[in-house]
C-alpha atoms as a PDB file:
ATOM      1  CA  UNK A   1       5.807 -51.451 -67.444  1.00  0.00           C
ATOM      2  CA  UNK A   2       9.305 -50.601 -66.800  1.00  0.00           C
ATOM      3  CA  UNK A   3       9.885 -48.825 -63.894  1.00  0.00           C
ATOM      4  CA  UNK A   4      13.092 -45.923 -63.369  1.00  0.00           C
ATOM      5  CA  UNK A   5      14.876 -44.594 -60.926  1.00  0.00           C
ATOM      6  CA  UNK A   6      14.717 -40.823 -60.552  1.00  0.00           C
ATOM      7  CA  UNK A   7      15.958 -38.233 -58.124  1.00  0.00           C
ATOM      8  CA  UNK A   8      15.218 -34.627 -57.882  1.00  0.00           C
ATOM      9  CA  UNK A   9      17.900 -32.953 -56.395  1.00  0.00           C
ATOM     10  CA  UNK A  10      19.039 -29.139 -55.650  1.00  0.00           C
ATOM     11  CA  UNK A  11      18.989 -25.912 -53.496  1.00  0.00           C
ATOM     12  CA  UNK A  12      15.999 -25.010 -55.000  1.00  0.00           C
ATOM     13  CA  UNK A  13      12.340 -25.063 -53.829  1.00  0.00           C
ATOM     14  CA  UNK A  14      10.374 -28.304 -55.430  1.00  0.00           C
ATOM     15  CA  UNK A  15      11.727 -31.663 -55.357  1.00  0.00           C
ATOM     16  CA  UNK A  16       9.036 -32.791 -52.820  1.00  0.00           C
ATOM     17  CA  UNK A  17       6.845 -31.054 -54.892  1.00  0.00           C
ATOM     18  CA  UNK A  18       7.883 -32.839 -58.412  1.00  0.00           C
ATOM     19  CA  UNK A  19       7.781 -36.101 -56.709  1.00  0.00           C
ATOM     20  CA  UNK A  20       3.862 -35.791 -55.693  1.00  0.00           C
ATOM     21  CA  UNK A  21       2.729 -34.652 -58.736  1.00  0.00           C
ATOM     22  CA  UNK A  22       4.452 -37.732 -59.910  1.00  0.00           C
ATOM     23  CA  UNK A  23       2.374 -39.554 -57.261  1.00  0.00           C
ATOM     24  CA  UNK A  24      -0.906 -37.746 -58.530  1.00  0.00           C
ATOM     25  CA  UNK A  25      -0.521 -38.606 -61.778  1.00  0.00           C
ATOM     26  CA  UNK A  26       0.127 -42.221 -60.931  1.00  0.00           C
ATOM     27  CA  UNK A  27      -3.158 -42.692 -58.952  1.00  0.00           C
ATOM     28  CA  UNK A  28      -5.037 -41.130 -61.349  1.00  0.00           C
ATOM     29  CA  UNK A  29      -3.706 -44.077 -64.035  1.00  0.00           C
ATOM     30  CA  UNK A  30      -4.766 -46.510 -61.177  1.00  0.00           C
ATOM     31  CA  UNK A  31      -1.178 -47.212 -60.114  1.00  0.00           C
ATOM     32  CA  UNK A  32      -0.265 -47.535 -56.199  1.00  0.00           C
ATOM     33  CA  UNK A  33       2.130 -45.433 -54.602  1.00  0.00           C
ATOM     34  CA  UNK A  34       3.642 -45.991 -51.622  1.00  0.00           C
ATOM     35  CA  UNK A  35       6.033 -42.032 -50.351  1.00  0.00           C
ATOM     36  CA  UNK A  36       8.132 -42.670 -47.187  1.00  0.00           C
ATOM     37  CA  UNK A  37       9.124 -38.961 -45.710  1.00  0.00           C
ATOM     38  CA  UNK A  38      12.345 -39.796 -43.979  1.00  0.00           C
ATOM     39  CA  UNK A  39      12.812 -36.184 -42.049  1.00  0.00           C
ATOM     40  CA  UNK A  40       9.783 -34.729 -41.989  1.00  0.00           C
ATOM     41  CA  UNK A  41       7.029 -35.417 -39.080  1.00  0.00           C
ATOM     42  CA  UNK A  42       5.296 -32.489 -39.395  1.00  0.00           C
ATOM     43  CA  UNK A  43       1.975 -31.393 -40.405  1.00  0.00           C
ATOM     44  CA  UNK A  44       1.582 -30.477 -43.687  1.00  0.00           C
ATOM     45  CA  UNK A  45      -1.614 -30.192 -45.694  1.00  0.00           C
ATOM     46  CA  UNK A  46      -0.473 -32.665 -48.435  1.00  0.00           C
ATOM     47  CA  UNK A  47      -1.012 -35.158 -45.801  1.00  0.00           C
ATOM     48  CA  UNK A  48      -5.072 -34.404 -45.760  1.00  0.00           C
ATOM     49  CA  UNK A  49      -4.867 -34.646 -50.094  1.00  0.00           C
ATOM     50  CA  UNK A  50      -3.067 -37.977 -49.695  1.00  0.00           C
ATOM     51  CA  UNK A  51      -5.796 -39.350 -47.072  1.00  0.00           C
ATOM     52  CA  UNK A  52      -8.011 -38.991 -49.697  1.00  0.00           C
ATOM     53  CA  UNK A  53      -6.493 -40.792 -52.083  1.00  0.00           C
ATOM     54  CA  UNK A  54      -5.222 -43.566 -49.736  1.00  0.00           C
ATOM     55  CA  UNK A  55      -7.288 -46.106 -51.861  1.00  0.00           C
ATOM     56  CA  UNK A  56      -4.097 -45.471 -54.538  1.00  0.00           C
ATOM     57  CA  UNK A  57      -1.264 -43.283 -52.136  1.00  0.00           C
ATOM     58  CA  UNK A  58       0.008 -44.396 -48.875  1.00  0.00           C
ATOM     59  CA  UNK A  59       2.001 -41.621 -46.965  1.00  0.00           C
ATOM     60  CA  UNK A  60       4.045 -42.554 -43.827  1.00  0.00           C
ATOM     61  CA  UNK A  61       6.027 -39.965 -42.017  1.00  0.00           C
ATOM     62  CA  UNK A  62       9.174 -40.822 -40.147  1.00  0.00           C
ATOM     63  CA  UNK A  63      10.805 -37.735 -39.539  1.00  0.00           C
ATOM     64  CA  UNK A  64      10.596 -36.063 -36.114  1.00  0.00           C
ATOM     65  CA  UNK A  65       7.903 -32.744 -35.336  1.00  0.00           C
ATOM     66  CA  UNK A  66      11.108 -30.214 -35.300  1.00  0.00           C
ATOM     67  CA  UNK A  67      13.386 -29.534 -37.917  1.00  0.00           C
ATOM     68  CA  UNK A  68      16.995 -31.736 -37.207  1.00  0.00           C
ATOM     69  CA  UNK A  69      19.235 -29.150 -36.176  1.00  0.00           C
ATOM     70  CA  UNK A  70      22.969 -29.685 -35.778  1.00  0.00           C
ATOM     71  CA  UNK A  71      23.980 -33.158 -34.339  1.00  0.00           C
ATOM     72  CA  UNK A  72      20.853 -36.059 -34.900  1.00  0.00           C
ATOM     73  CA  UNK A  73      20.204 -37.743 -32.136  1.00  0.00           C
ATOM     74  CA  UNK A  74      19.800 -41.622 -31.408  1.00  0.00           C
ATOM     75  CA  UNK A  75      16.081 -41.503 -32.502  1.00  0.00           C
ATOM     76  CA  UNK A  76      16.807 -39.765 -35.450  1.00  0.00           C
ATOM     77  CA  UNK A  77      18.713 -42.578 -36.271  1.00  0.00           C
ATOM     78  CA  UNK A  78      16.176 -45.180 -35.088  1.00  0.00           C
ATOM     79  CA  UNK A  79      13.461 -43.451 -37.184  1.00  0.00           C
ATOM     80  CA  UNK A  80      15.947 -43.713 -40.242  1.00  0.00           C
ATOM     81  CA  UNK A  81      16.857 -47.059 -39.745  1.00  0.00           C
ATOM     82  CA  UNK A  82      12.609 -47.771 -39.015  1.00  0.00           C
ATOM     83  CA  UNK A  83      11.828 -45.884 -42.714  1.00  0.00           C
ATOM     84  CA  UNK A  84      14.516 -47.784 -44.423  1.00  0.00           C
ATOM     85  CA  UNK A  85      13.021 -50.929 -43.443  1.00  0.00           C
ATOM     86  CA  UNK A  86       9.845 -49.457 -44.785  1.00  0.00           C
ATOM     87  CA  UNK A  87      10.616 -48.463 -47.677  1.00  0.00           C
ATOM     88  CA  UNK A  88      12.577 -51.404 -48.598  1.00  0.00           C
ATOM     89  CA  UNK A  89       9.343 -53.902 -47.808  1.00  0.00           C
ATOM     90  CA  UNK A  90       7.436 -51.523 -49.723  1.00  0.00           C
ATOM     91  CA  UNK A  91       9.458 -51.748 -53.215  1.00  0.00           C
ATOM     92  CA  UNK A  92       9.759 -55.430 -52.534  1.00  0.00           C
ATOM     93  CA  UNK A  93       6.256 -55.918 -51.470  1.00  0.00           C
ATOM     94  CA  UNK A  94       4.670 -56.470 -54.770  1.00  0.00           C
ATOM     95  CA  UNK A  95       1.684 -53.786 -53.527  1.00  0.00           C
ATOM     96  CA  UNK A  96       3.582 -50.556 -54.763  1.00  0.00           C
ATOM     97  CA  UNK A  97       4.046 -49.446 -58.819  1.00  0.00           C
ATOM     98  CA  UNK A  98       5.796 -46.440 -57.379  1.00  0.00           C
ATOM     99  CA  UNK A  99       7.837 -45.726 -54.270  1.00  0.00           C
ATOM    100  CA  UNK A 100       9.184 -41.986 -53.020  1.00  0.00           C
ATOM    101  CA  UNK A 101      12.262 -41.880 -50.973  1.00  0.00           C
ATOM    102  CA  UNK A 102      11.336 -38.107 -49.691  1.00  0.00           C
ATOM    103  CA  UNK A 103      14.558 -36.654 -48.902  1.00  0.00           C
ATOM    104  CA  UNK A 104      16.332 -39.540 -48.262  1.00  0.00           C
ATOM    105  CA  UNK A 105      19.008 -37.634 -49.791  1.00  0.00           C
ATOM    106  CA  UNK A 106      18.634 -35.559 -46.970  1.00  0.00           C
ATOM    107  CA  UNK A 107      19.384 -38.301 -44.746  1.00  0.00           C
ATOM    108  CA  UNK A 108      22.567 -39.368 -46.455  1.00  0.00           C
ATOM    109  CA  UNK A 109      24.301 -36.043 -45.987  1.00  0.00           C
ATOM    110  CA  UNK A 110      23.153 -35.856 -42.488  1.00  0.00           C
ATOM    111  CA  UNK A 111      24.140 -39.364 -41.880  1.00  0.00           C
ATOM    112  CA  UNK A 112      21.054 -41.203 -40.932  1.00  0.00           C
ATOM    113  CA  UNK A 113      21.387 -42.971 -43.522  1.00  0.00           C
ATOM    114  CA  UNK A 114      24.203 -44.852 -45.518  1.00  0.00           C
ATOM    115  CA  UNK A 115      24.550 -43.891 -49.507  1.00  0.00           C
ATOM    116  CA  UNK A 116      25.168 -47.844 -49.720  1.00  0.00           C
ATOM    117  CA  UNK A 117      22.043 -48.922 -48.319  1.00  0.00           C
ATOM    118  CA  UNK A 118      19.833 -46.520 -50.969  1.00  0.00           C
ATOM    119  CA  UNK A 119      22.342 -47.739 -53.923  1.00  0.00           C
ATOM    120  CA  UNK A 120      21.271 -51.147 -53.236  1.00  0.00           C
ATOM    121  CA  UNK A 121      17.724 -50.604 -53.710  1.00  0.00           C
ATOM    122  CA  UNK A 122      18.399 -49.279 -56.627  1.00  0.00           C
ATOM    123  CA  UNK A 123      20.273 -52.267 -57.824  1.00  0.00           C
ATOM    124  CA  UNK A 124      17.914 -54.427 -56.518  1.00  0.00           C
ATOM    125  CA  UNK A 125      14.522 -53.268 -57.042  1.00  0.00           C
ATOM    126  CA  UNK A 126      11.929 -55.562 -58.845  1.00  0.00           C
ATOM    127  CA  UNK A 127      12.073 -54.448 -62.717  1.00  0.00           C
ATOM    128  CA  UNK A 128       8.985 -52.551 -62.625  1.00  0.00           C
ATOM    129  CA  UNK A 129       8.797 -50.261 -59.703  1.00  0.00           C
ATOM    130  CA  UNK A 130       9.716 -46.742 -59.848  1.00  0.00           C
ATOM    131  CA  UNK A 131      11.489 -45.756 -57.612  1.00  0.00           C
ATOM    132  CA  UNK A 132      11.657 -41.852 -56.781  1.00  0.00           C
ATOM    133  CA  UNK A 133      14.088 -39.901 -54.467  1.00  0.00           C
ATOM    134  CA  UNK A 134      14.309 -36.363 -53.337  1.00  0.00           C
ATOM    135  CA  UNK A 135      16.310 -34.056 -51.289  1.00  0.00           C
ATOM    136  CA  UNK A 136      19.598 -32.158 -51.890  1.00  0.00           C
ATOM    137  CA  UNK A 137      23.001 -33.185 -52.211  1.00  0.00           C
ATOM    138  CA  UNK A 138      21.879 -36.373 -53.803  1.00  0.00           C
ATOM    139  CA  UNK A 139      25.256 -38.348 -54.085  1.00  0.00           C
ATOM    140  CA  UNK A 140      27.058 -38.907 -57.115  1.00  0.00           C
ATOM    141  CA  UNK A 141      26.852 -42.489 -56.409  1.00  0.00           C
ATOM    142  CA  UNK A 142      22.730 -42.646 -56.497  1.00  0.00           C
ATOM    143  CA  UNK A 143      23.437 -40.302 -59.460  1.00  0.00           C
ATOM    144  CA  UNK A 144      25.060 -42.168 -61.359  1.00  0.00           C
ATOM    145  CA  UNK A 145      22.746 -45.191 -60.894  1.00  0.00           C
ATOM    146  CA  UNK A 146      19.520 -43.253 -61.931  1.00  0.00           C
ATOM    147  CA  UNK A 147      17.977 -43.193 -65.186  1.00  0.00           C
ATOM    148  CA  UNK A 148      16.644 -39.696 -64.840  1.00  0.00           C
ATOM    149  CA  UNK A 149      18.289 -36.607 -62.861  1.00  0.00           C
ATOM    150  CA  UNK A 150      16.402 -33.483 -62.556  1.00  0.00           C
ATOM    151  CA  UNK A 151      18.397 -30.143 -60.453  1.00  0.00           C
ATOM    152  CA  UNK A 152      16.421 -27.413 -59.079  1.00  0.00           C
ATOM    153  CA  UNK A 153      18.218 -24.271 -59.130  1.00  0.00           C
ATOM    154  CA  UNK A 154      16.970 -21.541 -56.582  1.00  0.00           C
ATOM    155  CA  UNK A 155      17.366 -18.286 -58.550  1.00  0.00           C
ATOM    156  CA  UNK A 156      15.071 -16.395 -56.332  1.00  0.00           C
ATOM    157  CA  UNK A 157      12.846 -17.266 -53.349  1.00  0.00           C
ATOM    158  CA  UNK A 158      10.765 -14.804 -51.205  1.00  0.00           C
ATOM    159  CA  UNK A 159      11.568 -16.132 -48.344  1.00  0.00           C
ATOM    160  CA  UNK A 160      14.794 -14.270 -48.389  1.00  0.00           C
ATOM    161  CA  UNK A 161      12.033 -11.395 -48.051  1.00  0.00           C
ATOM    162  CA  UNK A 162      10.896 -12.800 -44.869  1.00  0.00           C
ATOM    163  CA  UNK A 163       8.082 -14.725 -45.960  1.00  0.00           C
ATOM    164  CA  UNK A 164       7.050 -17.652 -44.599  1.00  0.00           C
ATOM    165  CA  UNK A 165       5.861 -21.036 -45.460  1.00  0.00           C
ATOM    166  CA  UNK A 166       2.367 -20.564 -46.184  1.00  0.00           C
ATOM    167  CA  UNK A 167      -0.456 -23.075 -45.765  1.00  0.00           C
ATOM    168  CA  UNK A 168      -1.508 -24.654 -49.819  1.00  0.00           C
ATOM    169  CA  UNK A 169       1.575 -23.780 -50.848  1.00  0.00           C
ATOM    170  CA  UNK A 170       4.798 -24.662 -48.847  1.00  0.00           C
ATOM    171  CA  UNK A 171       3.110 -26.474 -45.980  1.00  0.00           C
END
């Protein structure tokens, strides 16, 4: 099977979301997934689905336990450079059908990463691995090398009504 390159970009709440249903739906038609989270460390309950699937999913975290705020600092850039590496062993591994760059976009605009060094995984990917990325302000360069482009818009969110991320649903 061919495999695509798609990103899920955009202000709006679901990208992360999108991309594990993708994974999901995968190991349920016996592919293997491999999801590298470059900024997020936290604990989320996604994390206790995936262990249960690990048979088809593997989920490795390489954000920090705190939200980046402002300036990174030099590990945030270590742990960026460490998930790259990842990443890029995983879609050349020959173990993986899929691979999910979570919000490696993310990265980019924060500057952990370099929109070059995504770009050439896409260009260089084996021919049938799918490769998925998330986060917002995806570049127009990784845009314009994907097959597939899909924007979420926030039009309204509750949380502008003071709610919180809630267990099942945002965390």
């Amino acid at each position: 099977m061919k495999g695509y390159v798609q990103i899920y970009t955009g202000d709006g709440k679901g990208k992360t979301t999108a991309a594990f249903g993708l994974a999901l739906r995968a190991a349920g038609a016996g592919l293997k997934v491999f999801i590298g989270q470059f900024c997020k460390g936290r604990d989320y309950s996604e994390l206790k689905a995936f262990d249960l699937l690990k048979e088809w999913i593997t989920l490795k975290q390489f954000g920090p336990k705190h939200f980046i705020m402002g300036k990174p600092k030099e590990e945030d850039y270590e742990r960026a450079k460490r998930a790259l590496k990842e990443v890029r062993d995983a879609i050349f591994s020959g173990k993986y059908d899929v691979v999910i760059l979570d919000e490696a976009n993310i990265a980019i605009s924060m500057g952990l990463l370099k929109v070059e060094d995504i770009a050439d995984l896409i260009k260089n990917k084996p021919e049938n691995v799918e490769l998925v990325i998330t986060g917002r302000n995806a570049p127009k360069e990784l845009i314009d090398l994907a097959d597939l482009v899909t924007e979420m818009r926030e039009i309204k969110h509750y949380y502008k009504n003071g709610v919180l991320a809630r267990d099942g649903i945002e965390k």
